[in-house]
PDB file of N, CA and C in Angstrom:
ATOM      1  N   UNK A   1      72.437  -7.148  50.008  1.00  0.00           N
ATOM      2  CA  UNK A   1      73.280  -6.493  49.036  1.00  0.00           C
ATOM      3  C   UNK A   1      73.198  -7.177  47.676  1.00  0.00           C
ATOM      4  N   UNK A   2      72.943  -8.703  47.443  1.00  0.00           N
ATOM      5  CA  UNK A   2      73.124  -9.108  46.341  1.00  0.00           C
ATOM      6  C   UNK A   2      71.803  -8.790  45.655  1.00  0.00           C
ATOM      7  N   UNK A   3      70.148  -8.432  46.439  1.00  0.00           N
ATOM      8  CA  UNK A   3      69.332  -8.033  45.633  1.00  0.00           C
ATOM      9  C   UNK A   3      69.689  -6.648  45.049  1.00  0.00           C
ATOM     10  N   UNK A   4      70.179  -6.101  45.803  1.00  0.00           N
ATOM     11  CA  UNK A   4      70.228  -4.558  44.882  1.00  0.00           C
ATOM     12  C   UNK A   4      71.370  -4.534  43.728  1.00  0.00           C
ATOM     13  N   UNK A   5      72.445  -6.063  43.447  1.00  0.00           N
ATOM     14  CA  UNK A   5      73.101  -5.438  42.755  1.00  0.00           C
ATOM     15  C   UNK A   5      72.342  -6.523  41.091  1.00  0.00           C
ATOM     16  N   UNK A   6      71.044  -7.136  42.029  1.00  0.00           N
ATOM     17  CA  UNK A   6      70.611  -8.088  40.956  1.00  0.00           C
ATOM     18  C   UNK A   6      69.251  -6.687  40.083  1.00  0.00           C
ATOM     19  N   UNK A   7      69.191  -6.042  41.096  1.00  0.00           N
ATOM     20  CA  UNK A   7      68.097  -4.914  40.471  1.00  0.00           C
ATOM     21  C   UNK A   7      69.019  -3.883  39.600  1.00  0.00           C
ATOM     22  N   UNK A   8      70.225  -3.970  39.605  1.00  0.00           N
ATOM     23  CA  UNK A   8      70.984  -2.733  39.153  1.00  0.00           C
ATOM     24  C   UNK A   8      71.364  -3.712  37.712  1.00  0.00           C
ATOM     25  N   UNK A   9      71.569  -4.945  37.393  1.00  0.00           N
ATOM     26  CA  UNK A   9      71.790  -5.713  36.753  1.00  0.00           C
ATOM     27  C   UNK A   9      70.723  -5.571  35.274  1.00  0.00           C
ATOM     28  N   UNK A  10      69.755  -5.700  36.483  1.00  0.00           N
ATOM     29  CA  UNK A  10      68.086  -6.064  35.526  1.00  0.00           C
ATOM     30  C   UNK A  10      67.743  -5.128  34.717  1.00  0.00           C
ATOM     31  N   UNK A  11      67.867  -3.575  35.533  1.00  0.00           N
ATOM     32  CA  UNK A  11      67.765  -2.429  35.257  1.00  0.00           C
ATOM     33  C   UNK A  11      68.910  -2.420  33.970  1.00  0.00           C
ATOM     34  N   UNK A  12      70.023  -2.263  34.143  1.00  0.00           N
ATOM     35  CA  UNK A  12      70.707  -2.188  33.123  1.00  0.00           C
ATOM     36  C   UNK A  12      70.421  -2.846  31.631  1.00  0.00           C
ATOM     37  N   UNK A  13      69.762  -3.795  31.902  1.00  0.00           N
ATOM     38  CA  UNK A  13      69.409  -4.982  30.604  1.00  0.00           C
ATOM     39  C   UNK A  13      67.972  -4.214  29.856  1.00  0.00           C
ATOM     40  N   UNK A  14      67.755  -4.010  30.846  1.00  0.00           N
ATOM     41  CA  UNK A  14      66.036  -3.362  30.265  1.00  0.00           C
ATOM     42  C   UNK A  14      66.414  -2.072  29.551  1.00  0.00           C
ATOM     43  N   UNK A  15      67.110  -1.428  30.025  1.00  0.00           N
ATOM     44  CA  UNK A  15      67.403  -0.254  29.545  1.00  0.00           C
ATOM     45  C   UNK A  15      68.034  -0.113  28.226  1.00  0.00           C
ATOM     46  N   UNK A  16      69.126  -1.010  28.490  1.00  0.00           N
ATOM     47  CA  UNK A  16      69.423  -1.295  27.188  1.00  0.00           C
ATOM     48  C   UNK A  16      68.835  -2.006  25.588  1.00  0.00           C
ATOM     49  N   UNK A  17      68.364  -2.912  25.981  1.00  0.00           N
ATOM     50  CA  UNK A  17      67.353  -3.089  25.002  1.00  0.00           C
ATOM     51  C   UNK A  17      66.251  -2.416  24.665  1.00  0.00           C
ATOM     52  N   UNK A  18      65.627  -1.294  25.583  1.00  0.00           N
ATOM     53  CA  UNK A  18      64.926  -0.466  25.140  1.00  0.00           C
ATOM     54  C   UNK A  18      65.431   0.903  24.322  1.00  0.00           C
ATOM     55  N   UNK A  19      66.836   1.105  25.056  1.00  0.00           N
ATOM     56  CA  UNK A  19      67.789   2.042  24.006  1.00  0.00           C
ATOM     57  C   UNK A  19      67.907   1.744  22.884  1.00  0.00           C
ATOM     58  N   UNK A  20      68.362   0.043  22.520  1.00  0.00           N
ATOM     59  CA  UNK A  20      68.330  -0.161  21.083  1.00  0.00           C
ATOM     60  C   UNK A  20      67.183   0.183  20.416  1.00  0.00           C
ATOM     61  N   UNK A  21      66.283  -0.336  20.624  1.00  0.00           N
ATOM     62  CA  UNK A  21      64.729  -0.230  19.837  1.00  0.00           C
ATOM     63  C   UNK A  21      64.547   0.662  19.421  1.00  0.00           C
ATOM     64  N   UNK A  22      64.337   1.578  20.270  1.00  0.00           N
ATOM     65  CA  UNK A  22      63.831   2.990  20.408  1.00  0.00           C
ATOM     66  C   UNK A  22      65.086   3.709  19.177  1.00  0.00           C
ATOM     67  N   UNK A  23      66.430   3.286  19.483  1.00  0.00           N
ATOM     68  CA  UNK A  23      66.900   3.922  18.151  1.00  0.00           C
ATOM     69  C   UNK A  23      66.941   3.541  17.165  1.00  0.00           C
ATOM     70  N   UNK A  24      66.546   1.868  17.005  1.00  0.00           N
ATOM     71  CA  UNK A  24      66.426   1.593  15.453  1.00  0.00           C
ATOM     72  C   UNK A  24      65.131   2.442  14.597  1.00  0.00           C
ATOM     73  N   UNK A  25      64.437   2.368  15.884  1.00  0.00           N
ATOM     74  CA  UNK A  25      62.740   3.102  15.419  1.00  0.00           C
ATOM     75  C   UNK A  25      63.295   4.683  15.178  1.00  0.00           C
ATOM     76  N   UNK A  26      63.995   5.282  15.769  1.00  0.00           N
ATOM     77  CA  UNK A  26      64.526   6.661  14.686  1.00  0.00           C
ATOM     78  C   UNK A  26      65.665   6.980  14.399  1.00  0.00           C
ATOM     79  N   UNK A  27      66.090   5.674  14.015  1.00  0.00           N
ATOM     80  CA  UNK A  27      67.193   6.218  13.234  1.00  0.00           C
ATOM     81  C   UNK A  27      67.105   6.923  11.389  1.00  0.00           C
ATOM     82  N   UNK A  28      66.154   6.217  11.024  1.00  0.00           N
ATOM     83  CA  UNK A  28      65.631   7.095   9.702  1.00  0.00           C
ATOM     84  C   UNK A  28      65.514   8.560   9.912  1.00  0.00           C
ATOM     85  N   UNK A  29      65.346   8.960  11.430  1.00  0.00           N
ATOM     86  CA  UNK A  29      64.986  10.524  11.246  1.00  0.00           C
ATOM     87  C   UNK A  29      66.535  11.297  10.485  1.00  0.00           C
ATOM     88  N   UNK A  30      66.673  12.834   9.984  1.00  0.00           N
ATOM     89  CA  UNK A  30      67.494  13.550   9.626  1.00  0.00           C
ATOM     90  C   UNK A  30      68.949  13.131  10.414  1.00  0.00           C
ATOM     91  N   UNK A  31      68.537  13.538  11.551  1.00  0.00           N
ATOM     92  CA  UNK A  31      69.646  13.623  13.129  1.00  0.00           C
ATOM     93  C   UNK A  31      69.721  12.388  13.415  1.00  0.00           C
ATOM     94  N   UNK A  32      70.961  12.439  13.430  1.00  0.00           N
ATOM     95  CA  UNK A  32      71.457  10.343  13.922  1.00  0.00           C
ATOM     96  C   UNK A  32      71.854   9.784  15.083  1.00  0.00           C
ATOM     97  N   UNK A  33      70.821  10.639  15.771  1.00  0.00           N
ATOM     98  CA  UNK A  33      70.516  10.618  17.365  1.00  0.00           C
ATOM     99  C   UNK A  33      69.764   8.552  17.931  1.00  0.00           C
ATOM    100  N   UNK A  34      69.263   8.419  16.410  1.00  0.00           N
ATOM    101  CA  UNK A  34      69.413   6.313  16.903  1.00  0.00           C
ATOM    102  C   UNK A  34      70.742   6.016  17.039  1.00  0.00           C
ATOM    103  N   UNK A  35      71.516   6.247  16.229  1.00  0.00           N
ATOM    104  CA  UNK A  35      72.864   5.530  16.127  1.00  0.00           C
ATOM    105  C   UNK A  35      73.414   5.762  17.895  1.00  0.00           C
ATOM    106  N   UNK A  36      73.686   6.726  18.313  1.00  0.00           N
ATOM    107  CA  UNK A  36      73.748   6.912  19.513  1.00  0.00           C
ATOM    108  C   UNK A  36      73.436   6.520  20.443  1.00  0.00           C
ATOM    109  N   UNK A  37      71.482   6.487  20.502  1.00  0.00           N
ATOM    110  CA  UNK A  37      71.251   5.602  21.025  1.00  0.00           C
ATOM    111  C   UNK A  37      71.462   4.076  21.014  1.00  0.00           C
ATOM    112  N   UNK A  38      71.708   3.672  20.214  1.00  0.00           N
ATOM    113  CA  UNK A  38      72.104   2.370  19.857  1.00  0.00           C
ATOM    114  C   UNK A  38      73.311   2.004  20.538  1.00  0.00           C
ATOM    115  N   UNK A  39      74.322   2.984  20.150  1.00  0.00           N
ATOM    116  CA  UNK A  39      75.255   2.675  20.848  1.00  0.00           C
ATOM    117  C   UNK A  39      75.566   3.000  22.328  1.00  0.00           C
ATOM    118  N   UNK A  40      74.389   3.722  22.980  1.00  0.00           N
ATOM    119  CA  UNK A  40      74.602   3.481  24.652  1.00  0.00           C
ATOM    120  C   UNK A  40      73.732   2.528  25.056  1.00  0.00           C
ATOM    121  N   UNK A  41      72.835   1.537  24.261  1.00  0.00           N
ATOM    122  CA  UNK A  41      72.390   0.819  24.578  1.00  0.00           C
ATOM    123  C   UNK A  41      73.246  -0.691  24.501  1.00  0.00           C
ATOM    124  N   UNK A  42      73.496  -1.018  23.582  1.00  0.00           N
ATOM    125  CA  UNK A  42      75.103  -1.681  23.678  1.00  0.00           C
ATOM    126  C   UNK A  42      75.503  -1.818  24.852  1.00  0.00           C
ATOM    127  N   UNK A  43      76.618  -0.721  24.881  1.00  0.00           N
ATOM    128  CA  UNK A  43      77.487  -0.734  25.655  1.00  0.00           C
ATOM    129  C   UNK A  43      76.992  -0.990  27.227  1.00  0.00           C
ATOM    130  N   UNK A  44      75.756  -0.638  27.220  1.00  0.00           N
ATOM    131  CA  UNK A  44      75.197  -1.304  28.590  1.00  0.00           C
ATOM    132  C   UNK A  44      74.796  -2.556  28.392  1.00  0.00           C
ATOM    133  N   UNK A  45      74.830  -3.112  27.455  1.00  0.00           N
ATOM    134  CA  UNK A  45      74.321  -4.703  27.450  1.00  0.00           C
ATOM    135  C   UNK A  45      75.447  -5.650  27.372  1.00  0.00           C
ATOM    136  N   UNK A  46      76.988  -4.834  26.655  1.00  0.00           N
ATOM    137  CA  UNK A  46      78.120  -5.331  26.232  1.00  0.00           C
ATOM    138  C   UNK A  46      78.378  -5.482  27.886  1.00  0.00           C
ATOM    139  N   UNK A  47      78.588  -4.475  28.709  1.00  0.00           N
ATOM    140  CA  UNK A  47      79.091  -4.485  29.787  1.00  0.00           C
ATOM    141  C   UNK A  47      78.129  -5.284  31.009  1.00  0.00           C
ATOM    142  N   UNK A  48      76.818  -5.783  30.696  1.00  0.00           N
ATOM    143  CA  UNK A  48      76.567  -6.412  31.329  1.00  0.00           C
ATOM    144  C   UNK A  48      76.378  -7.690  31.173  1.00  0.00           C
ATOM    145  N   UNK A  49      75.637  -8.463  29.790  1.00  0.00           N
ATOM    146  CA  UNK A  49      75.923  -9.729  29.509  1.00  0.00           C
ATOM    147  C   UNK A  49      76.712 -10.004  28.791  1.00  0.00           C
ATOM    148  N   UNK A  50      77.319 -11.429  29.437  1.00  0.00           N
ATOM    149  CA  UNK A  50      79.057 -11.959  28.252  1.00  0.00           C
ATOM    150  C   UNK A  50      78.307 -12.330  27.048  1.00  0.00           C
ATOM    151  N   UNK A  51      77.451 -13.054  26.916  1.00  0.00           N
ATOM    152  CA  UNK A  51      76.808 -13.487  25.687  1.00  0.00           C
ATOM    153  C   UNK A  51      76.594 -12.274  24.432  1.00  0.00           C
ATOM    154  N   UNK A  52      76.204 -11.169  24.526  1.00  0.00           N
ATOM    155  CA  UNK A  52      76.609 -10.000  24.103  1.00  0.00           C
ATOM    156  C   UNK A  52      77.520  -9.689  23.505  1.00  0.00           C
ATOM    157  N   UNK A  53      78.491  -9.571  24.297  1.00  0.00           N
ATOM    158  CA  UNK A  53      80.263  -8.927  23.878  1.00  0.00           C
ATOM    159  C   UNK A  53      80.417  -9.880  23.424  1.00  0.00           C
ATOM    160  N   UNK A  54      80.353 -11.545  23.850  1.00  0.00           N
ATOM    161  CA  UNK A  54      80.847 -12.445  22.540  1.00  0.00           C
ATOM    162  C   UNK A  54      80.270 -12.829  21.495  1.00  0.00           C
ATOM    163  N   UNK A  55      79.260 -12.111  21.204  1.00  0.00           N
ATOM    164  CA  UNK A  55      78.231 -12.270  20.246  1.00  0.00           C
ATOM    165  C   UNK A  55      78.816 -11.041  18.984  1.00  0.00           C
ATOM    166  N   UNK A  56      79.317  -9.918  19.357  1.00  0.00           N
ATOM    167  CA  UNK A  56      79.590  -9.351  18.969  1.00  0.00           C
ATOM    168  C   UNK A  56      81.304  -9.139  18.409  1.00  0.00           C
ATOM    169  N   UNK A  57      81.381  -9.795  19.086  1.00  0.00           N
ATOM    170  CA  UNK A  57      83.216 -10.453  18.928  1.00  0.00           C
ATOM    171  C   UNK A  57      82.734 -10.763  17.462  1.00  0.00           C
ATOM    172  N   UNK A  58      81.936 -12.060  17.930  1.00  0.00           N
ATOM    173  CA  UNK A  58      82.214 -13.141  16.298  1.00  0.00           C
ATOM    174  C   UNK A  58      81.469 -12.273  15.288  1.00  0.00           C
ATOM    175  N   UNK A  59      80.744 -11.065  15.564  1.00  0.00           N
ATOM    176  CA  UNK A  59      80.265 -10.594  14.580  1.00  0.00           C
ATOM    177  C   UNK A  59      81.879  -9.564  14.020  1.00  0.00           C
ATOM    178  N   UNK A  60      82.164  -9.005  14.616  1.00  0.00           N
ATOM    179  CA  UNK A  60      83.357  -7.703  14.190  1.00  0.00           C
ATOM    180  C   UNK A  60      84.509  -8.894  13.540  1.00  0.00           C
ATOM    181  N   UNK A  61      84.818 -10.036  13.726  1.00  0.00           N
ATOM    182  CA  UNK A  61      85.397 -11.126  13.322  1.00  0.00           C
ATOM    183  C   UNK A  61      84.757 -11.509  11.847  1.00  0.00           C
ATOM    184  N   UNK A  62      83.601 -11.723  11.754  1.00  0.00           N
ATOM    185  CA  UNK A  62      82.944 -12.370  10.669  1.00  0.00           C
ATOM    186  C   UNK A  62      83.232 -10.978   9.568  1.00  0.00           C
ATOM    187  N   UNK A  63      82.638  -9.550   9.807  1.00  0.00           N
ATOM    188  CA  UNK A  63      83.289  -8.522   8.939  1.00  0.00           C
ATOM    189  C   UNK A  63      84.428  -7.782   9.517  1.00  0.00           C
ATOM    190  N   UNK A  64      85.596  -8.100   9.194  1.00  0.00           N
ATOM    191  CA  UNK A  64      86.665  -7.240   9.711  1.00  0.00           C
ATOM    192  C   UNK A  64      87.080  -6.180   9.034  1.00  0.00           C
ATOM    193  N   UNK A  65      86.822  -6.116   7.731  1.00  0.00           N
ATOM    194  CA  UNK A  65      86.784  -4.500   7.077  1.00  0.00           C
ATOM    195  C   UNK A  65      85.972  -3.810   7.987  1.00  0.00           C
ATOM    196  N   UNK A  66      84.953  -3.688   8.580  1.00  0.00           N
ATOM    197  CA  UNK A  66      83.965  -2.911   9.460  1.00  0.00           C
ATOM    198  C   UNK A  66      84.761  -2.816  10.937  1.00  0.00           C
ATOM    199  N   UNK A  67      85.013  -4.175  11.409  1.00  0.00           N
ATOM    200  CA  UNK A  67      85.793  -4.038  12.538  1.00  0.00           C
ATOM    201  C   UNK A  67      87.205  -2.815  12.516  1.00  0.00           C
ATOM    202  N   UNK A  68      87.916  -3.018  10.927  1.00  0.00           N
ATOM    203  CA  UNK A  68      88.956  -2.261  10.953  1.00  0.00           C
ATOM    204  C   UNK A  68      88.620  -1.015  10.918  1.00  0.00           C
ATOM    205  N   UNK A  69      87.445  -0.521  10.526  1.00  0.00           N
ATOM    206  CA  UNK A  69      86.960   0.804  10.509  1.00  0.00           C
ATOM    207  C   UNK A  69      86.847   1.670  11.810  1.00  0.00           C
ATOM    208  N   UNK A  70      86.199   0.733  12.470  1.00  0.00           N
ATOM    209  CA  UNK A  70      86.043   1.338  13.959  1.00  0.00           C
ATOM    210  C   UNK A  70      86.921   1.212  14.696  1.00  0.00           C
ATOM    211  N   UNK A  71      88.160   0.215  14.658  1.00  0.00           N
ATOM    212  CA  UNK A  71      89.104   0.343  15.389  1.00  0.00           C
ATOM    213  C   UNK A  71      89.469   2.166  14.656  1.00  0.00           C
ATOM    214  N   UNK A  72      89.474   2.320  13.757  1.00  0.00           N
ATOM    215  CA  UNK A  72      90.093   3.117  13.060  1.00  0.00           C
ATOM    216  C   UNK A  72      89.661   5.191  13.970  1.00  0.00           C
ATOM    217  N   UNK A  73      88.398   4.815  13.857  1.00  0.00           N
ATOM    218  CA  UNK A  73      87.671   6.492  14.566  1.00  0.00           C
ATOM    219  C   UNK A  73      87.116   5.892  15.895  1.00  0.00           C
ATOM    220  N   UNK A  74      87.875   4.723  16.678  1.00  0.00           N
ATOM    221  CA  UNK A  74      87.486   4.939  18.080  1.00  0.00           C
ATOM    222  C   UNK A  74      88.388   6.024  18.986  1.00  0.00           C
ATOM    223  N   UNK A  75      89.198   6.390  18.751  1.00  0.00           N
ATOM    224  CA  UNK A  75      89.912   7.287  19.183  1.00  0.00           C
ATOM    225  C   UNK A  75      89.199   8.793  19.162  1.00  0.00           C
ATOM    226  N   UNK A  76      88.308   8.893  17.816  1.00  0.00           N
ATOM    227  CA  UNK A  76      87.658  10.286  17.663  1.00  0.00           C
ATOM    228  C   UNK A  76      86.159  10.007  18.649  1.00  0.00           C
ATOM    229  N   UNK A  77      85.874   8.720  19.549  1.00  0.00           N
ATOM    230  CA  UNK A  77      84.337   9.093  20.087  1.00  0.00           C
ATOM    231  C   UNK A  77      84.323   9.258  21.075  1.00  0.00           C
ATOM    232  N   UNK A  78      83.263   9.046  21.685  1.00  0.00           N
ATOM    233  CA  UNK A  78      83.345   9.540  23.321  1.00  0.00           C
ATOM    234  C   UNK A  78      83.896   7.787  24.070  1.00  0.00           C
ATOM    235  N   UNK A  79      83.503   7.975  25.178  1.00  0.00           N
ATOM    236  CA  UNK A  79      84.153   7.247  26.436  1.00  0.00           C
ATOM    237  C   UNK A  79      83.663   5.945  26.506  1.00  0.00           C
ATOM    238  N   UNK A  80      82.300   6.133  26.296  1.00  0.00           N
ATOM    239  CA  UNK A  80      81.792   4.849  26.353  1.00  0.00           C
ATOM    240  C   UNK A  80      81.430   3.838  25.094  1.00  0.00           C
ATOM    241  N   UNK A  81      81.878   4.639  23.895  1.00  0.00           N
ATOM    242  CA  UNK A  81      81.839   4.166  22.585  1.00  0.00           C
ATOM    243  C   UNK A  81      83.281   3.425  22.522  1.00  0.00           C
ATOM    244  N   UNK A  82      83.733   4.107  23.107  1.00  0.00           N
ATOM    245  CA  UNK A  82      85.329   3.384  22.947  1.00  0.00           C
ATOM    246  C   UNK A  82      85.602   1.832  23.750  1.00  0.00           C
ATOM    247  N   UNK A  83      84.550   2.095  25.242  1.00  0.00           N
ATOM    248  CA  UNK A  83      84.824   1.226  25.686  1.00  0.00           C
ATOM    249  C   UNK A  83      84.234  -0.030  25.234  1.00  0.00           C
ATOM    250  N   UNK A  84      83.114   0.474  24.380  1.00  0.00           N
ATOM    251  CA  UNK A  84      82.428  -0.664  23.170  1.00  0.00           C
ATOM    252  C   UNK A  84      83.451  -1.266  22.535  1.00  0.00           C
ATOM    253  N   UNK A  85      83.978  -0.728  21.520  1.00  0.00           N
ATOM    254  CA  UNK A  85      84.836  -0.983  20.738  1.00  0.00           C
ATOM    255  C   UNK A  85      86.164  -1.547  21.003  1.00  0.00           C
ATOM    256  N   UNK A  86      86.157  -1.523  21.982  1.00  0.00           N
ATOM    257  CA  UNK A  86      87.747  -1.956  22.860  1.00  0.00           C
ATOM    258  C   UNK A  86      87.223  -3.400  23.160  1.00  0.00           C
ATOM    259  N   UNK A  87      85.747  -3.312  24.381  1.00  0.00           N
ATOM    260  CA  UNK A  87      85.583  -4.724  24.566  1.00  0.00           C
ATOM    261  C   UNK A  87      85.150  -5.907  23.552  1.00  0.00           C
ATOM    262  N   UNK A  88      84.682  -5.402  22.558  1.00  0.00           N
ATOM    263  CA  UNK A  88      84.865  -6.278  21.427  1.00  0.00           C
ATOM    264  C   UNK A  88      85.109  -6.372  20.860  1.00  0.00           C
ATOM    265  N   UNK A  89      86.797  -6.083  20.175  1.00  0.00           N
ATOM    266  CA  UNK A  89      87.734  -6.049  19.842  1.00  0.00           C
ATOM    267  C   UNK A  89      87.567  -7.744  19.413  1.00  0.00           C
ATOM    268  N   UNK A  90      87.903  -8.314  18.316  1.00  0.00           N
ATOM    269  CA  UNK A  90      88.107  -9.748  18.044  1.00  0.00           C
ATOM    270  C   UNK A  90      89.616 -10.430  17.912  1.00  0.00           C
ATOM    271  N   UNK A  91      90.268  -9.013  17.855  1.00  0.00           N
ATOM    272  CA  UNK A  91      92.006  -8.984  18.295  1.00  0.00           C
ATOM    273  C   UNK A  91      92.475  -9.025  19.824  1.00  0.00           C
ATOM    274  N   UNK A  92      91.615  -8.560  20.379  1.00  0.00           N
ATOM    275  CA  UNK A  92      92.082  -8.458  21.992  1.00  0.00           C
ATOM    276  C   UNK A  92      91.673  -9.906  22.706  1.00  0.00           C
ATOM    277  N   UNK A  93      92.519 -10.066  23.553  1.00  0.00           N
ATOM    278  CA  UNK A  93      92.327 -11.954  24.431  1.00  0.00           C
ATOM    279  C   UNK A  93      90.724 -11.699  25.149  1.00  0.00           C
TER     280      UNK A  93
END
């Protein structure tokens, strides 16, 4: 059991960093279909390595006008954007 939850782990990491890439590489297009991707790539990396979410802590900390922004329209995104934004929250314990 612990290999399959180390393959579900691995899987998740790969994926995610290939989500990012892949949307920085089009996010220039018209449709802001990177940003998206970006952000389900995240949130699978937030939710799987701590180094991540606290990496990103001290970043939403370091600009908190930006942090206050997104606290601001996490309420308007979907489910798993929120749960981005919630877990790295630099206000939350």
């Amino acid at each position: 059991m612990a290999d399959f939850s180390m393959v579900k782990r691995s899987v998740k990491i790969m994926l995610g960093i290939l989500l990012i890439i892949v949307g920085i590489i089009v996010t220039p297009l018209p449709i802001p279909f990177g940003l998206i991707m970006v952000f389900i790539g995240l949130s699978l990396l937030v939710s799987t390595v701590p180094r991540v979410r606290e990496w990103l802590r001290r970043q939403r900390h370091r600009y908190q006008e930006f942090s206050g922004q997104l606290n601001a329209i996490k309420g308007k995104l979907p489910r798993f954007a929120r749960k981005l934004i919630e877990d790295t929250d630099p206000e939350r314990p």
